[in-house]
Each structure stands twice: as structure tokens, then as C-alpha cells.
Protein backbone atom coordinates (compact mmCIF):
# COMPACT_ATOMS: atom_id res chain seq x y z
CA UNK A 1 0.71 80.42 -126.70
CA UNK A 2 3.60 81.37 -124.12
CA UNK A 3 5.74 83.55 -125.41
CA UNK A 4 8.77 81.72 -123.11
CA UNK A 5 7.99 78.50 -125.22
CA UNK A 6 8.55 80.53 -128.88
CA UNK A 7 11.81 81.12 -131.34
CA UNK A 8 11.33 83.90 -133.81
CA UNK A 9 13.04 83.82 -136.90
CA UNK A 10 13.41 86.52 -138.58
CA UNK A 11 13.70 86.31 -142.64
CA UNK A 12 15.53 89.39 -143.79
CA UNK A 13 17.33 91.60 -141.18
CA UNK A 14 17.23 95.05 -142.35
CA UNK A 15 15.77 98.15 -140.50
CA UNK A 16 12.06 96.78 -139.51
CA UNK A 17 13.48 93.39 -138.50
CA UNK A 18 15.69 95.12 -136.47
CA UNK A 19 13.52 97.10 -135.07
CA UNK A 20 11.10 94.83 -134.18
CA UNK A 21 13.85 92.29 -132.71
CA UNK A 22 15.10 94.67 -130.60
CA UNK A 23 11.58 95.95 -129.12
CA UNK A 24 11.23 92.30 -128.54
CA UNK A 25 13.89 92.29 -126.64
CA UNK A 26 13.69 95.06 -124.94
CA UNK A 27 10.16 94.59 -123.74
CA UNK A 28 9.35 90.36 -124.02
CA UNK A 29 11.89 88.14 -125.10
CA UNK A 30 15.14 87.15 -124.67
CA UNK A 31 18.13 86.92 -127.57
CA UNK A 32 18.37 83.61 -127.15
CA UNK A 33 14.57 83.16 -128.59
CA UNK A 34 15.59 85.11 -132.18
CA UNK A 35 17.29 84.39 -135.12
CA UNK A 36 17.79 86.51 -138.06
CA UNK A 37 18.56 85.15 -141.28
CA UNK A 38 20.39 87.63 -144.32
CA UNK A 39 22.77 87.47 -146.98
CA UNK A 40 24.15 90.89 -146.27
CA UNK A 41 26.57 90.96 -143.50
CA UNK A 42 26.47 94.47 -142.87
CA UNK A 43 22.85 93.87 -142.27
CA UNK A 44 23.41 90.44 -139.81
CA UNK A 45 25.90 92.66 -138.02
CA UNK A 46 23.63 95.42 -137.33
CA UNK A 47 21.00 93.22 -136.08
CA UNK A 48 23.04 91.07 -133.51
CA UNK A 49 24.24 93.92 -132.01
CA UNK A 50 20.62 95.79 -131.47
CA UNK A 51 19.47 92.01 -130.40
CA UNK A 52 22.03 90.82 -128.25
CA UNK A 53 25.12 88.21 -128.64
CA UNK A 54 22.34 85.90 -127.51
CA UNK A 55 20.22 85.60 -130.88
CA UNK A 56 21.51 83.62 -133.39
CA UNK A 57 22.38 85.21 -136.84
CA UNK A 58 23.61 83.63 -139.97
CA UNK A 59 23.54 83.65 -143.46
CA UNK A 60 22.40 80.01 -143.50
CA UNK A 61 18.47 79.75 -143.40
CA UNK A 62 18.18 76.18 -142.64
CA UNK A 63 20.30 76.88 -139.32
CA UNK A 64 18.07 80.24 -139.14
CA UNK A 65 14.63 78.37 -139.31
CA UNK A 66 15.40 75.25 -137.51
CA UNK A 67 13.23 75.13 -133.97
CA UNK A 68 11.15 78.24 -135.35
CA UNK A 69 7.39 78.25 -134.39
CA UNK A 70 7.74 82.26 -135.80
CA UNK A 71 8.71 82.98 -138.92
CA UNK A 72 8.74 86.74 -139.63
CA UNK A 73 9.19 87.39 -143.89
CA UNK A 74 11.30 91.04 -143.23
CA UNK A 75 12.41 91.62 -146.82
CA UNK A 76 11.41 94.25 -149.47
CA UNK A 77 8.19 92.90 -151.52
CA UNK A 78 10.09 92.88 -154.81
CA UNK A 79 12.20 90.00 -153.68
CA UNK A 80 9.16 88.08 -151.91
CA UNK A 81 8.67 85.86 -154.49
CA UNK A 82 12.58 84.24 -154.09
CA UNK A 83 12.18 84.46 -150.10
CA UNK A 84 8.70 82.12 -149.92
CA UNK A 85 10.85 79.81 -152.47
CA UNK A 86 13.51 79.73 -150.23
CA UNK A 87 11.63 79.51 -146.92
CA UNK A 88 9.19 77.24 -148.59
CA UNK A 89 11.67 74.36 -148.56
CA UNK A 90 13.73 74.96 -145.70
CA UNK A 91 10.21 75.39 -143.20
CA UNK A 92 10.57 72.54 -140.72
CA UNK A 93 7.32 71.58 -138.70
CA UNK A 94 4.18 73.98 -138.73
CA UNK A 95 5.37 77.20 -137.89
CA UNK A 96 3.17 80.38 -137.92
CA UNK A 97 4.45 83.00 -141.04
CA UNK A 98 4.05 87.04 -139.97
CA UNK A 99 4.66 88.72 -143.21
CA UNK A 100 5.55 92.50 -142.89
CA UNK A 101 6.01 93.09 -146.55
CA UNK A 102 3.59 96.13 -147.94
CA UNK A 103 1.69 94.57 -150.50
CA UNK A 104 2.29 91.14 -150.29
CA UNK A 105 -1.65 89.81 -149.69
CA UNK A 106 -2.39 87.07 -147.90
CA UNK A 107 -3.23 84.64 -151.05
CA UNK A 108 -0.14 85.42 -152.58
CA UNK A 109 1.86 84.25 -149.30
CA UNK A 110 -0.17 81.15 -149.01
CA UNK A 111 0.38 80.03 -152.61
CA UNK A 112 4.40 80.33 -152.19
CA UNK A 113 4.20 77.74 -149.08
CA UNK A 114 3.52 74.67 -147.78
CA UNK A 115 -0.66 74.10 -147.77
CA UNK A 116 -1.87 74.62 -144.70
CA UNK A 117 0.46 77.51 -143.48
CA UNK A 118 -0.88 79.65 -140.85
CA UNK A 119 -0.46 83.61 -142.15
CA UNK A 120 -0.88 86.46 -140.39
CA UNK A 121 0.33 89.99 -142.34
CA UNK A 122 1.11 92.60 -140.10
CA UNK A 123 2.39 96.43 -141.11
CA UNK A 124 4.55 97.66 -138.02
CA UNK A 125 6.74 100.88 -138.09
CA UNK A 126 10.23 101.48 -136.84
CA UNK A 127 9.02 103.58 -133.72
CA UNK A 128 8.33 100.21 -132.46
CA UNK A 129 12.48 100.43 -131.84
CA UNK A 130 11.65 102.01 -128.41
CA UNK A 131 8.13 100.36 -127.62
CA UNK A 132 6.07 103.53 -129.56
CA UNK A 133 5.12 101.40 -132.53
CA UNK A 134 1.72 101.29 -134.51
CA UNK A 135 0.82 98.19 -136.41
CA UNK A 136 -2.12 96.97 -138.35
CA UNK A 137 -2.42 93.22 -138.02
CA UNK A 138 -4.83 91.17 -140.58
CA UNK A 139 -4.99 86.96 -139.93
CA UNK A 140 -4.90 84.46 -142.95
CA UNK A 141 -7.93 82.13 -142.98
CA UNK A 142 -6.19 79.42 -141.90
CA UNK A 143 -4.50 81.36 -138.46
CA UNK A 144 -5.80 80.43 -135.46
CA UNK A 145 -7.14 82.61 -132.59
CA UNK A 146 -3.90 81.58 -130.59
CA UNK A 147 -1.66 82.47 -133.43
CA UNK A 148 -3.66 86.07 -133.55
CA UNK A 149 -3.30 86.58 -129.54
CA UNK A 150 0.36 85.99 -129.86
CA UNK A 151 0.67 87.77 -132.27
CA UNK A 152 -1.01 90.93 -131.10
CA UNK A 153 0.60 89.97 -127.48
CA UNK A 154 4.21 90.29 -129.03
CA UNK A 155 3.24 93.62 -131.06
CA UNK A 156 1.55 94.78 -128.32
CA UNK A 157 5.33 94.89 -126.03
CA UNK A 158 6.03 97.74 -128.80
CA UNK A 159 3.64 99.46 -129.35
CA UNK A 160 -0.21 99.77 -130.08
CA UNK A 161 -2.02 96.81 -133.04
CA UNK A 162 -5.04 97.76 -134.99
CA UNK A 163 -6.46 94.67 -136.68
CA UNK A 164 -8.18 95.69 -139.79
CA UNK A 165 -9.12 93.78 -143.02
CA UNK A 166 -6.43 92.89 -145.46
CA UNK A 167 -8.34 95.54 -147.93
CA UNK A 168 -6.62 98.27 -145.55
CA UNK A 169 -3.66 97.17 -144.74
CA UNK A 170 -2.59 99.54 -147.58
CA UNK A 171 -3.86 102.19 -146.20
CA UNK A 172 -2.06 100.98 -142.74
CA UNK A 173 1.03 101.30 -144.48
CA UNK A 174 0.52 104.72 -146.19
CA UNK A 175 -0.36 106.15 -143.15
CA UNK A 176 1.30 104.38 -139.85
CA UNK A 177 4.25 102.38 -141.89
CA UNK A 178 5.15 105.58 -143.72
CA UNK A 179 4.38 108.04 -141.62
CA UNK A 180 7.47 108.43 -139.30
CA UNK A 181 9.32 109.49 -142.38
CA UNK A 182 6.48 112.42 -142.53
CA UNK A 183 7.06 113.07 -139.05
CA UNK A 184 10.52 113.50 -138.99
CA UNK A 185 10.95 116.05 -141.96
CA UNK A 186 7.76 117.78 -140.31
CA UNK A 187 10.13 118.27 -137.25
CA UNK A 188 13.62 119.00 -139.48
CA UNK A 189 11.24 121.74 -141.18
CA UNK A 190 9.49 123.45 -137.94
CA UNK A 191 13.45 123.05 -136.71
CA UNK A 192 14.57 125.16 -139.85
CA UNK A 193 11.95 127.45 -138.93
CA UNK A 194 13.43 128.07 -135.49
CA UNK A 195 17.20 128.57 -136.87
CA UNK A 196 15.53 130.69 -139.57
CA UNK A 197 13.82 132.55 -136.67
CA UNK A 198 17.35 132.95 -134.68
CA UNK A 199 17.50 129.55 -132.36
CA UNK A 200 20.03 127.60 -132.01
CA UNK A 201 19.77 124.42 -134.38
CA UNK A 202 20.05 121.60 -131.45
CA UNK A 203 17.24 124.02 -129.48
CA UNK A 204 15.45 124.53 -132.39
CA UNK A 205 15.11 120.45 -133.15
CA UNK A 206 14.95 119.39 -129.07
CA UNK A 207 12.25 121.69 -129.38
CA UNK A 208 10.07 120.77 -132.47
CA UNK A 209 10.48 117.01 -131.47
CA UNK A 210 9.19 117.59 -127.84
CA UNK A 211 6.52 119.49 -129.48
CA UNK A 212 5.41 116.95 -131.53
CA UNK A 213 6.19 114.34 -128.86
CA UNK A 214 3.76 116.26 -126.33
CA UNK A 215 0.97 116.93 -128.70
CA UNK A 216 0.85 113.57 -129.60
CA UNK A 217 0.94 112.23 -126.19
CA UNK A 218 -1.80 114.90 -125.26
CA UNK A 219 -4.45 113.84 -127.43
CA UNK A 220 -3.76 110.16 -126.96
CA UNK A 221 -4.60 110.97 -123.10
CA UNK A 222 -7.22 113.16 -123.49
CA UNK A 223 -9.08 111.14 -126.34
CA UNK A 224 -9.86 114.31 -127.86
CA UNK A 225 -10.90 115.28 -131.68
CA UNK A 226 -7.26 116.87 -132.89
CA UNK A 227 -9.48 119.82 -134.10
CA UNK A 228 -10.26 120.72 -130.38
CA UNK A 229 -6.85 120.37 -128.91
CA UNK A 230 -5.77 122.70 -131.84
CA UNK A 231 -8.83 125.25 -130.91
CA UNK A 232 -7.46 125.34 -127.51
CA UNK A 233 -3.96 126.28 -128.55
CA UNK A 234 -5.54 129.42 -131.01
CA UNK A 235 -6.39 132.48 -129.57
CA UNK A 236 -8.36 135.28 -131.45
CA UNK A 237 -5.80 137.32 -133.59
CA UNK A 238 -3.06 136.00 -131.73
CA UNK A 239 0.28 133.88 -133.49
CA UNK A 240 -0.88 130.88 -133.74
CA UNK A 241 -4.09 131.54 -136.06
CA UNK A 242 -1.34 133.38 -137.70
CA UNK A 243 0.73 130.29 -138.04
CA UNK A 244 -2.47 128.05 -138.97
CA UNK A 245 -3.54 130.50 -141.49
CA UNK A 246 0.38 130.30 -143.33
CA UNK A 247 0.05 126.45 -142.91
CA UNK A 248 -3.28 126.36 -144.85
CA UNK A 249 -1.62 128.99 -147.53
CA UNK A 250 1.74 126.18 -147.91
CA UNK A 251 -0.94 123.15 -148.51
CA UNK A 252 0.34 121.66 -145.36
CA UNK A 253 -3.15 119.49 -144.71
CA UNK A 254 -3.07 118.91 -148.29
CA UNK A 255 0.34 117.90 -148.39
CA UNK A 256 -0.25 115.24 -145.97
CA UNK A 257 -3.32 113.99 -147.19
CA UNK A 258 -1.36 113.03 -150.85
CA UNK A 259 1.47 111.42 -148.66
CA UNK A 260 -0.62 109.22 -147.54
CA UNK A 261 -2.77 108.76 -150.71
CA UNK A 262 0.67 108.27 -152.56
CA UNK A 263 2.00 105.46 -150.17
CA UNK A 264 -0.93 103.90 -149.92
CA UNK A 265 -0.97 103.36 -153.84
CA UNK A 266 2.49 102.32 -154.08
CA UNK A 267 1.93 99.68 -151.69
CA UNK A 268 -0.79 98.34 -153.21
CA UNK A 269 1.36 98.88 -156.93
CA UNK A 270 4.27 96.47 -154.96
CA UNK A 271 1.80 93.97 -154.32
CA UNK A 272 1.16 93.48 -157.85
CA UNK A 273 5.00 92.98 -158.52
């Protein structure tokens, strides 16, 4: 499927939507090929201007829908029950559905449209803003191998797709869809260590980001096991073993091993809703 030939309309236009839309953008599409659809101006607003005065936005769904061969279900899984009812009547032709609601399974989207809609539930993240994104894709039984290769084609402009079985998309979300917000406060707390140390706060954060940044980047290029990277960093009674050893002390693995535990959960707890 040529991505040239496709309209994406997106269903809910709040921070993933606009993330996504604008990685689109950015890396694939034009405006002209999205529409975003929300009741919220504040929320249309914000996602014309990251997607260009191209795209057209509107608190009108019909006009939001109509030409769509992508529909992309961006709102919060509490109020995915109302959105399929909406959608569900307004749908024009045979569009393929992307559902990025945590949760949501596949059955439960298929029952709330029109039989025979092609699903596909994906679980992006917002780095996928500047074409860093990690997604887990898993296809309904009724998608076809086109509508997965576009799918993963489009994802793939932002970022890197991991198609797993629906059973771990949770676990997708706990870990990926959360995890920026575990990255971020990792790098506002090694920053508070730097001011608390005597830096400068915009040093301290330029450098805790660019650490994280690099590390990342490092083992993605390498390929290696995170545990030898770190090895390489420790020398024998030097700081960093020191720093390790107060890390283990704090719970810091730990820590991050709940977060993920505890995300994962709750995702699978808003599915049930």
C-alpha cells in the first residue's frame, strides 16, 4: 500500500496523536494526508500547528473520517467504548483501524465496529515526536499482510516496531509506552545530583541527558549485553563501582523493575474498563 495514496485520520488529538502526526510528517507524509478529529480545541489547536496548516482538523468526525483508509483510535481507554460508537457509524468504506489505546484488546475493538474491520493495535511512545520512537505492533485476525507492512512502514519513519502477540502488548506499554516518563525523572534526578554536587543546573541536565542519550546510542551500535558496556565503564575501587554500589543500596534496579511491573498491570486493569 503506497503511503502517497493514504489519509490518516486521527481519532483523538492529544499528546500521542500529536506526536505521531507530526513524526509523520516530518519523516513520510504530507499535512494534507491527516486529519485529526477532537472535541477539545485546545487539543485541535495544538495538533494543527505540530502538523501543518495543511492537515485538516475539526471537531466534526464525519468531515474528519471522510476519504480515510487510516483510522488511528488516539483517545484514553476509559472513553473507548463512546469513540468505537461514534466512529462505528460515521466509518465510510473499509478503512484499516490502528488502535493505540493501552488495554483495549483486539476483540473488544472488533465488537464496537462494523464486521469485517481490519485491526491492528499498536503501543507507540512520544519519542516518536523526533523519529526515536519504540512501538509494539500486534495485527487483528482479519488485517491483512498489506495493512501490517504499512503499518510497520509508517511506524518505522519514527522510530523502531516490535511486533509481538497481543498477550504482550501490556508489557509493551509498561515498558516502551511508559518508559520515557522513567527516563526523564532518571535524568531530572542524576541532574539534581550534579547541582547537589556544585554544577550548574542547565550543565548539570545537558549533561545527564547526553549521558543517557550516548549510552543508549552505544549499546544500540555495539549490540552489546548492557551488563558489559557497564563493566567497561567500572574500574576496580574506582567512582563508579562506588556509584553502582549506592545505586544497588537506593533499589534503583528494583525500582525500575516495579515501574514496569506496575504499568504493565494498570494497562491490562484499563482494558477491563
Amino acid at each position: 500500500m503506497e503511503t502517497a495514496a493514504q489519509k490518516i485520520a486521527f481519532v483523538g488529538t492529544g499528546q500521542m496523536a500529536t506526536a505521531m502526526s507530526a513524526g509523520f510528517v516530518r519523516s513520510l507524509l504530507k499535512p494534507e494526508q491527516i486529519s485529526g478529529y477532537d472535541p477539545f480545541p485546545a487539543a485541535r489547536e495544538h495538533f494543527q500547528k505540530a502538523t501543518g496548516t495543511g492537515a485538516t482538523v475539526s471537531d466534526s468526525l464525519d468531515k474528519v473520517l471522510s476519504g480515510a483508509t487510516v483510522i488511528v483510535l488516539a483517545v484514553k481507554p476509559q472513553v473507548m467504548s463512546a469513540a468505537l460508537q461514534q466512529v462505528a457509524v460515521s466509518i465510510k468504506g473499509s478503512p484499516l483501524v490502528v488502535s493505540v489505546a493501552a488495554g483495549v484488546t483486539i476483540a473488544r475493538l472488533a465488537a464496537g465496529l462494523p464486521e469485517g474491520t481490519r485491526v491492528v493495535r499498536v503501543m507507540p511512545n512520544t519519542p516518536c515526536l523526533i523519529g526515536k520512537g519504540a512501538s509494539g505492533l500486534t495485527p487483528g485476525p482479519t488485517a491483512t499482510q498489506d495493512d501490517v507492512q504499512l503499518v510497520v512502514q509508517l511506524l518505522s519513519t519514527i522510530g523502531i516496531v516490535e511486533t509481538v502477540t497481543e498477550s504482550l502488548l501490556d508489557a509493551v506499554t509498561g515498558l516502551s509506552g511508559s518508559g520515557p516518563a522513567y527516563v526523564f525523572q532518571m535524568i531530572e534526578a542524576l541532574s539534581d545530583g550534579g547541582v547537589k554536587m556544585g554544577l550548574p543546573r542547565a550543565t548539570a541536565t545537558r549533561l545527564a541527558a547526553m549521558t543517557l542519550l550516548g549510552s543508549a546510542e552505544m549499546l544500540l551500535t555495539t549490540g552489546q549485553h548492557p551488563g558489559v558496556l557497564k563493566d567497561g565503564v567500572t574500574s576496580p575501587g574506582g567512582t563508579t563501582i562506588a556509584g553502582l554500589h549506592a545505586m544497588e543500596t537506593g533499589g534503583v534496579r528494583a525500582a525500575l523493575m516495579n515501574a514496569v511491573e506496575a504499568a504493565t498491570l494498570r494497562s491490562r486493569q484499563l482494558g477491563q474498563t
